[in-house]
PDB file of N, CA and C in Angstrom:
ATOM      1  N   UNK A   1    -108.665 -76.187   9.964  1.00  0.00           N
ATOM      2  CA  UNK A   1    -109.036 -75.128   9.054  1.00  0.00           C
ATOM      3  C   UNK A   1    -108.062 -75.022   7.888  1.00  0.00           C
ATOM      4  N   UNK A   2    -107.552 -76.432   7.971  1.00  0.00           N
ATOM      5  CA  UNK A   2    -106.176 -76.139   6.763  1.00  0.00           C
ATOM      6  C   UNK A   2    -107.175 -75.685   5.033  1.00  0.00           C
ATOM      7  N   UNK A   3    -108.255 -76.431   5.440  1.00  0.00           N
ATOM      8  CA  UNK A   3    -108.996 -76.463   3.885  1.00  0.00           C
ATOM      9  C   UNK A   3    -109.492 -74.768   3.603  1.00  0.00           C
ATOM     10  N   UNK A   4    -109.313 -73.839   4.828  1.00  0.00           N
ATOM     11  CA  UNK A   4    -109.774 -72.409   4.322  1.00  0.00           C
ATOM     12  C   UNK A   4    -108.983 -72.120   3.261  1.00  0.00           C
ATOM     13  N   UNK A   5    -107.411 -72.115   4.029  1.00  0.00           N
ATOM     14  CA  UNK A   5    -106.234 -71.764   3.846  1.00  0.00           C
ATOM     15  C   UNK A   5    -105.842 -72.089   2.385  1.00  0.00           C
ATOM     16  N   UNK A   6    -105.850 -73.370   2.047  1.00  0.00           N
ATOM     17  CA  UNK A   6    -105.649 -73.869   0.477  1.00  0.00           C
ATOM     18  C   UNK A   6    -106.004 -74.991   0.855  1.00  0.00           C
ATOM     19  N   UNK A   7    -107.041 -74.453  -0.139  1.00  0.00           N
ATOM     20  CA  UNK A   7    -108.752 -75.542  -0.415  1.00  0.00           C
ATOM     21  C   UNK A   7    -107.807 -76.775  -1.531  1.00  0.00           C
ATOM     22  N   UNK A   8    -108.070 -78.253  -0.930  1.00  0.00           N
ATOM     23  CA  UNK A   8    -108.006 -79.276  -1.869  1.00  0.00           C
ATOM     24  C   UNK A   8    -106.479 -79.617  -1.792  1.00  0.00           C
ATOM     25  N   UNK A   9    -105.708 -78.932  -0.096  1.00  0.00           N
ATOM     26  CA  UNK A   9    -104.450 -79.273  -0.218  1.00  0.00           C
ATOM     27  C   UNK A   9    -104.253 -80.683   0.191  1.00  0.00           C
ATOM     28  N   UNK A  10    -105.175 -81.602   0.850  1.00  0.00           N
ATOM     29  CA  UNK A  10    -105.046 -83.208   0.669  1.00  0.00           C
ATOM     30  C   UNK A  10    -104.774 -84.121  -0.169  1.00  0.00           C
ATOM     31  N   UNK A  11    -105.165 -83.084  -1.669  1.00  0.00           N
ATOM     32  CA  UNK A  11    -105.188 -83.965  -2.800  1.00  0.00           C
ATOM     33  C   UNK A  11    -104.125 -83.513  -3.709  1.00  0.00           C
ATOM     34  N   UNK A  12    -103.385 -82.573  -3.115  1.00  0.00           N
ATOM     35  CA  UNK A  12    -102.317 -81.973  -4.291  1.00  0.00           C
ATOM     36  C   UNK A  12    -100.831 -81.699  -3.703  1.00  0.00           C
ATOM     37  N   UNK A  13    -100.228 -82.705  -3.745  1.00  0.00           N
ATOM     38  CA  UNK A  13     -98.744 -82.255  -3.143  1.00  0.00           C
ATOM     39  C   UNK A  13     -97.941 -81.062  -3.191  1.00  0.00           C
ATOM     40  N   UNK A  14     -97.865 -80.283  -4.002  1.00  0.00           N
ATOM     41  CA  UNK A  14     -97.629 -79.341  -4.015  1.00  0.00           C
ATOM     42  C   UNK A  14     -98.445 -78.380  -2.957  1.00  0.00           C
ATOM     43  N   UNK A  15     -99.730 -78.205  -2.634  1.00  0.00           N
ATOM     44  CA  UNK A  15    -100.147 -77.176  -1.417  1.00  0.00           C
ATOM     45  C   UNK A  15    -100.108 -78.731  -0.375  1.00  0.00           C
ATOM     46  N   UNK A  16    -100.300 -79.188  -0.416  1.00  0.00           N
ATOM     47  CA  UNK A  16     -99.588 -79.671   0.711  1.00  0.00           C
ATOM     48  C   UNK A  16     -98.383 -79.528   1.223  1.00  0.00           C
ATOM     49  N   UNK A  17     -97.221 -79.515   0.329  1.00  0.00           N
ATOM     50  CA  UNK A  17     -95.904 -78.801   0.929  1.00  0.00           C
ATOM     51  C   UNK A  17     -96.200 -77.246   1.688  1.00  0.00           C
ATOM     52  N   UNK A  18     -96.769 -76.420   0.770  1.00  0.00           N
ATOM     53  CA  UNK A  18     -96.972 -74.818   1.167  1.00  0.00           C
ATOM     54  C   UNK A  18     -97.702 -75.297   3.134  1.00  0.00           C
ATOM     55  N   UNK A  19     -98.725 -75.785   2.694  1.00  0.00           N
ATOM     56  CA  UNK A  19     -99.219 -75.975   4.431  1.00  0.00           C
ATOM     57  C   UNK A  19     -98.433 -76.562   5.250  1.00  0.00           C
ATOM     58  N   UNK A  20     -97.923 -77.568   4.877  1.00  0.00           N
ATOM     59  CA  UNK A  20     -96.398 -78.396   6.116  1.00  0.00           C
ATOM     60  C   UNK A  20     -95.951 -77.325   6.542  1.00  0.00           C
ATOM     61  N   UNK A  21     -95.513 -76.306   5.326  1.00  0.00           N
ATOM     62  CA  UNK A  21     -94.269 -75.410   5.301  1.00  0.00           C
ATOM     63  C   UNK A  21     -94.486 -74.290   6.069  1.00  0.00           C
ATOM     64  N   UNK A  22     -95.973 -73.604   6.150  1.00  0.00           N
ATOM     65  CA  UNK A  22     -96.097 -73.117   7.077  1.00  0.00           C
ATOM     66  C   UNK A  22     -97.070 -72.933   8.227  1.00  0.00           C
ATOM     67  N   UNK A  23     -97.155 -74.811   9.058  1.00  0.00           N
ATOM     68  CA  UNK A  23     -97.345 -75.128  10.106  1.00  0.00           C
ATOM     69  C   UNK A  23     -96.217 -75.620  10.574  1.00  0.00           C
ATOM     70  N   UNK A  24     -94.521 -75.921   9.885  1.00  0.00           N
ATOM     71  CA  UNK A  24     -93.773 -75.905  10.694  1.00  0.00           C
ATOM     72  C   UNK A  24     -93.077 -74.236  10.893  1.00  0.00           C
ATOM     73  N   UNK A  25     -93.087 -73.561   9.838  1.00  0.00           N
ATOM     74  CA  UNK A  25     -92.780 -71.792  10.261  1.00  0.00           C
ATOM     75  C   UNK A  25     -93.397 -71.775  11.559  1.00  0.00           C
ATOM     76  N   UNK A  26     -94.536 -72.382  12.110  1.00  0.00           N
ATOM     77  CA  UNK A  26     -94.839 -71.402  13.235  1.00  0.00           C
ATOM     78  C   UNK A  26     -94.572 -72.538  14.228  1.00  0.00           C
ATOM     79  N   UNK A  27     -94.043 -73.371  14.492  1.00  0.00           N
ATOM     80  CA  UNK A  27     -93.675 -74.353  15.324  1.00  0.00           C
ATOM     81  C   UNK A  27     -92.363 -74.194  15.264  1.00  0.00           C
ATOM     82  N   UNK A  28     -91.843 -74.101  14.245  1.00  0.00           N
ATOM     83  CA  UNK A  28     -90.271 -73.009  15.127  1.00  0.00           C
ATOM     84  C   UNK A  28     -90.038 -71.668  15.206  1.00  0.00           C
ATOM     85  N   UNK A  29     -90.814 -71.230  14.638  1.00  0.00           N
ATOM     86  CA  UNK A  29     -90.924 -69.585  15.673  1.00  0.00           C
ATOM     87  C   UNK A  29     -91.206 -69.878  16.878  1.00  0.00           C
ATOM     88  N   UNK A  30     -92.230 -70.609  16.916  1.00  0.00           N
ATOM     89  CA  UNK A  30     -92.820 -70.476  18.649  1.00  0.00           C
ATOM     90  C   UNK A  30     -92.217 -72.055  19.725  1.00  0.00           C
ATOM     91  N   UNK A  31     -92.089 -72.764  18.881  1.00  0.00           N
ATOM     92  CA  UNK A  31     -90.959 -73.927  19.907  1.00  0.00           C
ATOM     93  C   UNK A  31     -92.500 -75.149  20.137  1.00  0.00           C
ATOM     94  N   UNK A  32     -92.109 -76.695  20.102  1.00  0.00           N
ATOM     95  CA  UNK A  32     -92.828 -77.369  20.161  1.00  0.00           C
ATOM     96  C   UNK A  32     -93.612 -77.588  22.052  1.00  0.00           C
ATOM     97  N   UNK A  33     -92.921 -76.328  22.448  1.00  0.00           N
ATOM     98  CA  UNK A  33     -93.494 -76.514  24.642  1.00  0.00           C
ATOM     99  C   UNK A  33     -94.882 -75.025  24.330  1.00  0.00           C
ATOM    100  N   UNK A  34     -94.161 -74.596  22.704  1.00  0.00           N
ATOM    101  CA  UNK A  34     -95.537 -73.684  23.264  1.00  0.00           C
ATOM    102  C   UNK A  34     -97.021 -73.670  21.699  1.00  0.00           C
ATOM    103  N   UNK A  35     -96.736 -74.568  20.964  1.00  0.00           N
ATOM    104  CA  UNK A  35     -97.733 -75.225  19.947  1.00  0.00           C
ATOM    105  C   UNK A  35     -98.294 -76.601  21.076  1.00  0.00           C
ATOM    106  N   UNK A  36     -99.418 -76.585  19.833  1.00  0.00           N
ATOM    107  CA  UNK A  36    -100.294 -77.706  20.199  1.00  0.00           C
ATOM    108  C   UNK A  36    -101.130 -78.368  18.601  1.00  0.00           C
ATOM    109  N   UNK A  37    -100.960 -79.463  18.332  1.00  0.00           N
ATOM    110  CA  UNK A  37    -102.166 -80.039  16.686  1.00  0.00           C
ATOM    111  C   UNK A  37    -103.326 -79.885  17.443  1.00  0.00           C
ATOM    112  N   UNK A  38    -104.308 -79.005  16.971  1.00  0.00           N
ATOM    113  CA  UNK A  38    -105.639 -79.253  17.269  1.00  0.00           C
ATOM    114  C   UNK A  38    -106.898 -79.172  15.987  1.00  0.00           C
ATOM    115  N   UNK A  39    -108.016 -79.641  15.686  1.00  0.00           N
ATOM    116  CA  UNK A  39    -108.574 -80.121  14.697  1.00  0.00           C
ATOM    117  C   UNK A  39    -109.732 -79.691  15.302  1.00  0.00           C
ATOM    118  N   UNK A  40    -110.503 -79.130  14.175  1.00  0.00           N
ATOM    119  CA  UNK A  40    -111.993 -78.681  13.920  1.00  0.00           C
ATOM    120  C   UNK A  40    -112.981 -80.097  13.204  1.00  0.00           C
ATOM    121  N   UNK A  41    -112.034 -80.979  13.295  1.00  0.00           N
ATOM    122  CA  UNK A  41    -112.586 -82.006  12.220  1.00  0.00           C
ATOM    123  C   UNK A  41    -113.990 -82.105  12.346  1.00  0.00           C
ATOM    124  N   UNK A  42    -114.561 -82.692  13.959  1.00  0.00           N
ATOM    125  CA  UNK A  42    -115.369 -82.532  13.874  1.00  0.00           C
ATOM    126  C   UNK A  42    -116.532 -82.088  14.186  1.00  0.00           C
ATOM    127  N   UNK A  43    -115.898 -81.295  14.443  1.00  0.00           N
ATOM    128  CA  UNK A  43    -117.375 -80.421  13.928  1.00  0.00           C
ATOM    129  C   UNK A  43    -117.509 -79.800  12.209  1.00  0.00           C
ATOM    130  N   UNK A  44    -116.530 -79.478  11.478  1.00  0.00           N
ATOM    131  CA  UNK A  44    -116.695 -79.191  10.485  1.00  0.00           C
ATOM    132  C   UNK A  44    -116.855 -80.286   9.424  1.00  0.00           C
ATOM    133  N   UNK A  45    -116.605 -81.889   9.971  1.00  0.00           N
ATOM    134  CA  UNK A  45    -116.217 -82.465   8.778  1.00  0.00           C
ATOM    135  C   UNK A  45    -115.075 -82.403   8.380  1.00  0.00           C
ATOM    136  N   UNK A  46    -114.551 -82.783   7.547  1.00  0.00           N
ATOM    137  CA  UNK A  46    -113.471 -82.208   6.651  1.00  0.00           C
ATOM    138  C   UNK A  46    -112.977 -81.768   6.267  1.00  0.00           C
ATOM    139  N   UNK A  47    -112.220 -80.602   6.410  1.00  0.00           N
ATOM    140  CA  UNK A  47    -111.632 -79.379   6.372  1.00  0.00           C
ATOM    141  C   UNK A  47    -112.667 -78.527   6.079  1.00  0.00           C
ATOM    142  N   UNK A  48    -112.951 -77.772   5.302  1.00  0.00           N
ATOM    143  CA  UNK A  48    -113.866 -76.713   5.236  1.00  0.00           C
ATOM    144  C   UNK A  48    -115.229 -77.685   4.162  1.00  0.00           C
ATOM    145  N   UNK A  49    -115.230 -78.424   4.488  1.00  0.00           N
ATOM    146  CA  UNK A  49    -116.341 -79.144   3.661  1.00  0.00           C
ATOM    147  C   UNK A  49    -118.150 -78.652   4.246  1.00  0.00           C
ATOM    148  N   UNK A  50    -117.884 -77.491   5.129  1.00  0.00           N
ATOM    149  CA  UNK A  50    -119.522 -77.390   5.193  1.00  0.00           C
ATOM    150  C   UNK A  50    -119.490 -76.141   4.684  1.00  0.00           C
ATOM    151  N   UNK A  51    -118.560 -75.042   4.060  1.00  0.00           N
ATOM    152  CA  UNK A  51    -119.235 -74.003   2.962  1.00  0.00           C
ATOM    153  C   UNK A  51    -119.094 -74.151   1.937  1.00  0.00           C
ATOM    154  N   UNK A  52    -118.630 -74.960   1.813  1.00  0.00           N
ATOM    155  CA  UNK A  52    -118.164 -75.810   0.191  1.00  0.00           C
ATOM    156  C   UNK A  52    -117.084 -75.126  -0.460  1.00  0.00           C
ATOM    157  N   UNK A  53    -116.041 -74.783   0.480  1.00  0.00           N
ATOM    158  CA  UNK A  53    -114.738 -73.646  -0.141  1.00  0.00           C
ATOM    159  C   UNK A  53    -114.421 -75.097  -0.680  1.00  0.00           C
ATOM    160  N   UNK A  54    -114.116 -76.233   0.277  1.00  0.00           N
ATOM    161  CA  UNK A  54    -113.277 -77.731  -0.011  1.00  0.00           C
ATOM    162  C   UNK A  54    -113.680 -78.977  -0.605  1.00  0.00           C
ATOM    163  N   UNK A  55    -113.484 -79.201  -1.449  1.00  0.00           N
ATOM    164  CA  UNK A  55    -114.606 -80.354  -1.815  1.00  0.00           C
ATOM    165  C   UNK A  55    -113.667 -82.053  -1.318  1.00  0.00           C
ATOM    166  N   UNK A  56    -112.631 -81.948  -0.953  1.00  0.00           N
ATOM    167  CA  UNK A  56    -111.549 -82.787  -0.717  1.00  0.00           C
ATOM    168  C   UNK A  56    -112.032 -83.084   0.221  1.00  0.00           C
ATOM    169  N   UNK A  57    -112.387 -85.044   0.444  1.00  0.00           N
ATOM    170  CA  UNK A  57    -112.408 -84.745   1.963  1.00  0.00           C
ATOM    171  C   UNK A  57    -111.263 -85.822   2.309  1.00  0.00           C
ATOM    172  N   UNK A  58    -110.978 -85.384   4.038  1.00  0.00           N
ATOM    173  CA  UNK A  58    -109.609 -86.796   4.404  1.00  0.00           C
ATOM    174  C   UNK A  58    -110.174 -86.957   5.849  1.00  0.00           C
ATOM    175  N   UNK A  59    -109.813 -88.149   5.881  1.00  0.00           N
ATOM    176  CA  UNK A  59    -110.626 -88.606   7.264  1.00  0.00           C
ATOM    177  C   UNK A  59    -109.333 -88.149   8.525  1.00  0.00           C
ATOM    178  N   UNK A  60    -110.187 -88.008   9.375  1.00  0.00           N
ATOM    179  CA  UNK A  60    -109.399 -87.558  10.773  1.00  0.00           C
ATOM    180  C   UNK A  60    -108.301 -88.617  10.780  1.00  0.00           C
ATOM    181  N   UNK A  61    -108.133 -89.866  10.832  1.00  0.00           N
ATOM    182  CA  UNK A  61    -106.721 -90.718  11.160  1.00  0.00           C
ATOM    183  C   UNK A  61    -106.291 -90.108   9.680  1.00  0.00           C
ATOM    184  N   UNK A  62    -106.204 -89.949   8.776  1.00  0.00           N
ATOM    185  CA  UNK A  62    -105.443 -89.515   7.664  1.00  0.00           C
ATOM    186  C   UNK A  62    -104.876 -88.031   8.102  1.00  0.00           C
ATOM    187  N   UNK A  63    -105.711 -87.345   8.598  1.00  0.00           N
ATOM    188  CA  UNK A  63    -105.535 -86.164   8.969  1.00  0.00           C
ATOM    189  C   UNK A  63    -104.091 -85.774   9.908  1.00  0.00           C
ATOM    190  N   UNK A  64    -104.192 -87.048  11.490  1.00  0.00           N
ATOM    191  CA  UNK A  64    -103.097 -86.492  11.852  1.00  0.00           C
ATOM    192  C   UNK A  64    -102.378 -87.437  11.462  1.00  0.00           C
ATOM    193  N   UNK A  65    -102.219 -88.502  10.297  1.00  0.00           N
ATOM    194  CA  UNK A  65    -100.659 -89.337   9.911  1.00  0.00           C
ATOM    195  C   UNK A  65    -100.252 -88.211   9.015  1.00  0.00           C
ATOM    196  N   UNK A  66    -100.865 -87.448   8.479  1.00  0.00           N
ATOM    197  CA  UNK A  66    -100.152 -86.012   7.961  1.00  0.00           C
ATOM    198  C   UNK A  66     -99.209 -85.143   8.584  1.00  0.00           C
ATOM    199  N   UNK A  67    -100.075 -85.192   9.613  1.00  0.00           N
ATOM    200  CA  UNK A  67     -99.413 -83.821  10.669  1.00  0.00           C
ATOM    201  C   UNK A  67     -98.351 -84.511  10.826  1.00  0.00           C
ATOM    202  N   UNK A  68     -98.468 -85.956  11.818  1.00  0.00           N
ATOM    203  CA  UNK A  68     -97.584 -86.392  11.954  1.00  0.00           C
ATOM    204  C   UNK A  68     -96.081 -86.918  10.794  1.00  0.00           C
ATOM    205  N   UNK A  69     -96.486 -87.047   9.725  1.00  0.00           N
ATOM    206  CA  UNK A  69     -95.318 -86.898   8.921  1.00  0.00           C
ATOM    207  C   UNK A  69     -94.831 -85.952   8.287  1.00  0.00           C
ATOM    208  N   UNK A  70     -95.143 -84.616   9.175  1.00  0.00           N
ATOM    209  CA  UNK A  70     -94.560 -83.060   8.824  1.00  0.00           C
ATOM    210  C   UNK A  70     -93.553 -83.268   9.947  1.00  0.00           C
ATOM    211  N   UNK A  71     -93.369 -83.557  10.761  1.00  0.00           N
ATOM    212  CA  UNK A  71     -92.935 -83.476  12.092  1.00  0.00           C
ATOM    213  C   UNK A  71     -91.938 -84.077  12.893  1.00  0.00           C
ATOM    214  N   UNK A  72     -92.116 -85.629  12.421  1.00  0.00           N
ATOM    215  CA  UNK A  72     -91.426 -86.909  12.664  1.00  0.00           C
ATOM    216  C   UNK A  72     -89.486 -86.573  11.866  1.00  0.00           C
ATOM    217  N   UNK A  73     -88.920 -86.824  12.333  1.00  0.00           N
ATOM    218  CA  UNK A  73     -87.813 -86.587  11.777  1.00  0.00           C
ATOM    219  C   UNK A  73     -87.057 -85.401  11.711  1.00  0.00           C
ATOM    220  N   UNK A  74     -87.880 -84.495  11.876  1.00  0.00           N
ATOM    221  CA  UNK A  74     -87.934 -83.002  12.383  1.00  0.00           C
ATOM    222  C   UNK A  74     -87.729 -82.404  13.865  1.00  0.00           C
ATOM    223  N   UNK A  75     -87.931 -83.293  14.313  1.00  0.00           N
ATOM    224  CA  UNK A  75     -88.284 -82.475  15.871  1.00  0.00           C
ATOM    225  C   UNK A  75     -88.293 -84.045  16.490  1.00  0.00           C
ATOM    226  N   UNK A  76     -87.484 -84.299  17.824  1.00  0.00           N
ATOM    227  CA  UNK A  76     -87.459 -85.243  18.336  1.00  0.00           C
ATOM    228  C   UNK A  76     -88.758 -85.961  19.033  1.00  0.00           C
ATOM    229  N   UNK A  77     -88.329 -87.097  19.374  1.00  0.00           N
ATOM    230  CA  UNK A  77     -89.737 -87.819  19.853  1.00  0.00           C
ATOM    231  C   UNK A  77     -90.098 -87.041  20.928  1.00  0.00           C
ATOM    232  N   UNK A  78     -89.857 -86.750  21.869  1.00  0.00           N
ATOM    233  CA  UNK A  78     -90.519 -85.834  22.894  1.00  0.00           C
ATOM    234  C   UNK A  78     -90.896 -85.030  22.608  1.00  0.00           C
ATOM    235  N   UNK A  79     -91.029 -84.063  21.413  1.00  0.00           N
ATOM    236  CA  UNK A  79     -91.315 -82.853  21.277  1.00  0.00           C
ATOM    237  C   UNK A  79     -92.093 -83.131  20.081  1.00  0.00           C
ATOM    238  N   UNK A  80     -92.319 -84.346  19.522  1.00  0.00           N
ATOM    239  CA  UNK A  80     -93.873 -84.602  19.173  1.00  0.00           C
ATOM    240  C   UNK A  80     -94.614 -84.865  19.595  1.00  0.00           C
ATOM    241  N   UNK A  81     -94.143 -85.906  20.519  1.00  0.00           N
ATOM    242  CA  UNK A  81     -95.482 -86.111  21.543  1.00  0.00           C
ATOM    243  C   UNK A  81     -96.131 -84.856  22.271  1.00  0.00           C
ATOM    244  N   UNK A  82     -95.097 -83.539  22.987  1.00  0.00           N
ATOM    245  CA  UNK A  82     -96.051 -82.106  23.405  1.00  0.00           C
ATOM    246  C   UNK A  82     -96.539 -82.026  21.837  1.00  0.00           C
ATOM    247  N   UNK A  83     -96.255 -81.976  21.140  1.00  0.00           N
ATOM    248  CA  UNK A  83     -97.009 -80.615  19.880  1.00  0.00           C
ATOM    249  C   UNK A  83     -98.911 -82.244  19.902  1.00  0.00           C
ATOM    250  N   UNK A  84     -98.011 -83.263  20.227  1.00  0.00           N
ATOM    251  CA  UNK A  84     -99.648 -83.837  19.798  1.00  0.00           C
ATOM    252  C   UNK A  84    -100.589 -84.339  21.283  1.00  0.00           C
ATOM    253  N   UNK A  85    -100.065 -84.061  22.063  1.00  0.00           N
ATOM    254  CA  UNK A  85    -101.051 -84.029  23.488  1.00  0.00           C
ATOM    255  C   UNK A  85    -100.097 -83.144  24.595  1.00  0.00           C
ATOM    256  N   UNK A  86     -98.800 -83.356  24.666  1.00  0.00           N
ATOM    257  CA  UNK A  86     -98.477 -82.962  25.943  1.00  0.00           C
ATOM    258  C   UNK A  86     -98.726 -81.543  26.254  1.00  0.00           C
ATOM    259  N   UNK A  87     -99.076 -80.130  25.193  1.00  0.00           N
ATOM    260  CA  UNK A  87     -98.965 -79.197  25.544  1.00  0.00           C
ATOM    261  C   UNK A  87    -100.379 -78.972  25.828  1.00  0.00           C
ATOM    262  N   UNK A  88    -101.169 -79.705  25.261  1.00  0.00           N
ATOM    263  CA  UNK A  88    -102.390 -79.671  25.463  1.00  0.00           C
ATOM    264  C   UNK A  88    -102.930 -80.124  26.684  1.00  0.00           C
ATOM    265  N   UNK A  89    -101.971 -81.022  27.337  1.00  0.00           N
ATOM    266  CA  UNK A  89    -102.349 -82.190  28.972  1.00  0.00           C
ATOM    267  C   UNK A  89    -102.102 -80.577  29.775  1.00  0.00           C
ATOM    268  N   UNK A  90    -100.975 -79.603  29.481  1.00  0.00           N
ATOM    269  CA  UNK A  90    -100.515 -78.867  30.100  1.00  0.00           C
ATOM    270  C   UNK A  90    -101.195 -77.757  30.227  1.00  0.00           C
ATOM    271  N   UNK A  91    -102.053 -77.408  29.245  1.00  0.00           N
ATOM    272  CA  UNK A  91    -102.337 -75.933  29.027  1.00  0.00           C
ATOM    273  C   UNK A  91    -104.213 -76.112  29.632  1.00  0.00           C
ATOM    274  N   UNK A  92    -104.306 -77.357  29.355  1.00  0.00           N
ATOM    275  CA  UNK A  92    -105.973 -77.865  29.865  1.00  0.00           C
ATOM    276  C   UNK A  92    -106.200 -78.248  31.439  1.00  0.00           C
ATOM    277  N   UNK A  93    -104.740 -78.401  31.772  1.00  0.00           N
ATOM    278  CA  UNK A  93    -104.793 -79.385  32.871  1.00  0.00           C
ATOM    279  C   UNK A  93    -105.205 -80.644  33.258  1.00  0.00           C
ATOM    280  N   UNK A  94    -105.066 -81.374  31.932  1.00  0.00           N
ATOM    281  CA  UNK A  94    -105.758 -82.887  31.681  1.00  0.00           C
ATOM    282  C   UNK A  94    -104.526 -84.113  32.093  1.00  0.00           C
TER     283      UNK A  94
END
């Protein structure tokens, strides 16, 4: 739902910083054992590309080499791997 938030931030570095900036605010407020990346992709498509707030679109593997290069260098390898499945193996019981 990043495209509600600021529509066309795929294509503009600048709101792309603002969104990194605060999807990591809440990944260290809340600690990478209690986040999880999860994606509406598809069902919505492309960020908000079915009310037409977004006209940007980025494909799902583009999607999380994003996430993932908010993160990487930031927060150790174990504690990317929970924010990108392990909290999710945990909280689903998968």
């Amino acid at each position: 739902m990043l495209g509600f938030c600021v529509p066309g931030w795929a294509a503009d570095a600048e709101k792309e910083a603002l969104i990194s900036s605060l999807v990591l605010e809440v990944i260290d407020l809340f600690g990478p054992r209690r986040c999880m990346f999860s994606t509406n992709w598809w069902v919505n498509g492309a960020m908000a590309n079915a009310d037409g707030k977004d006209e940007v679109d980025i494909s799902m593997a583009e999607l999380w080499r994003r996430y993932l290069s908010w993160v990487q260098g930031r927060y150790s390898e174990a504690e990317v791997r929970r924010l990108v499945a392990g909290s999710a193996e945990e909280f689903y019981g998968i």
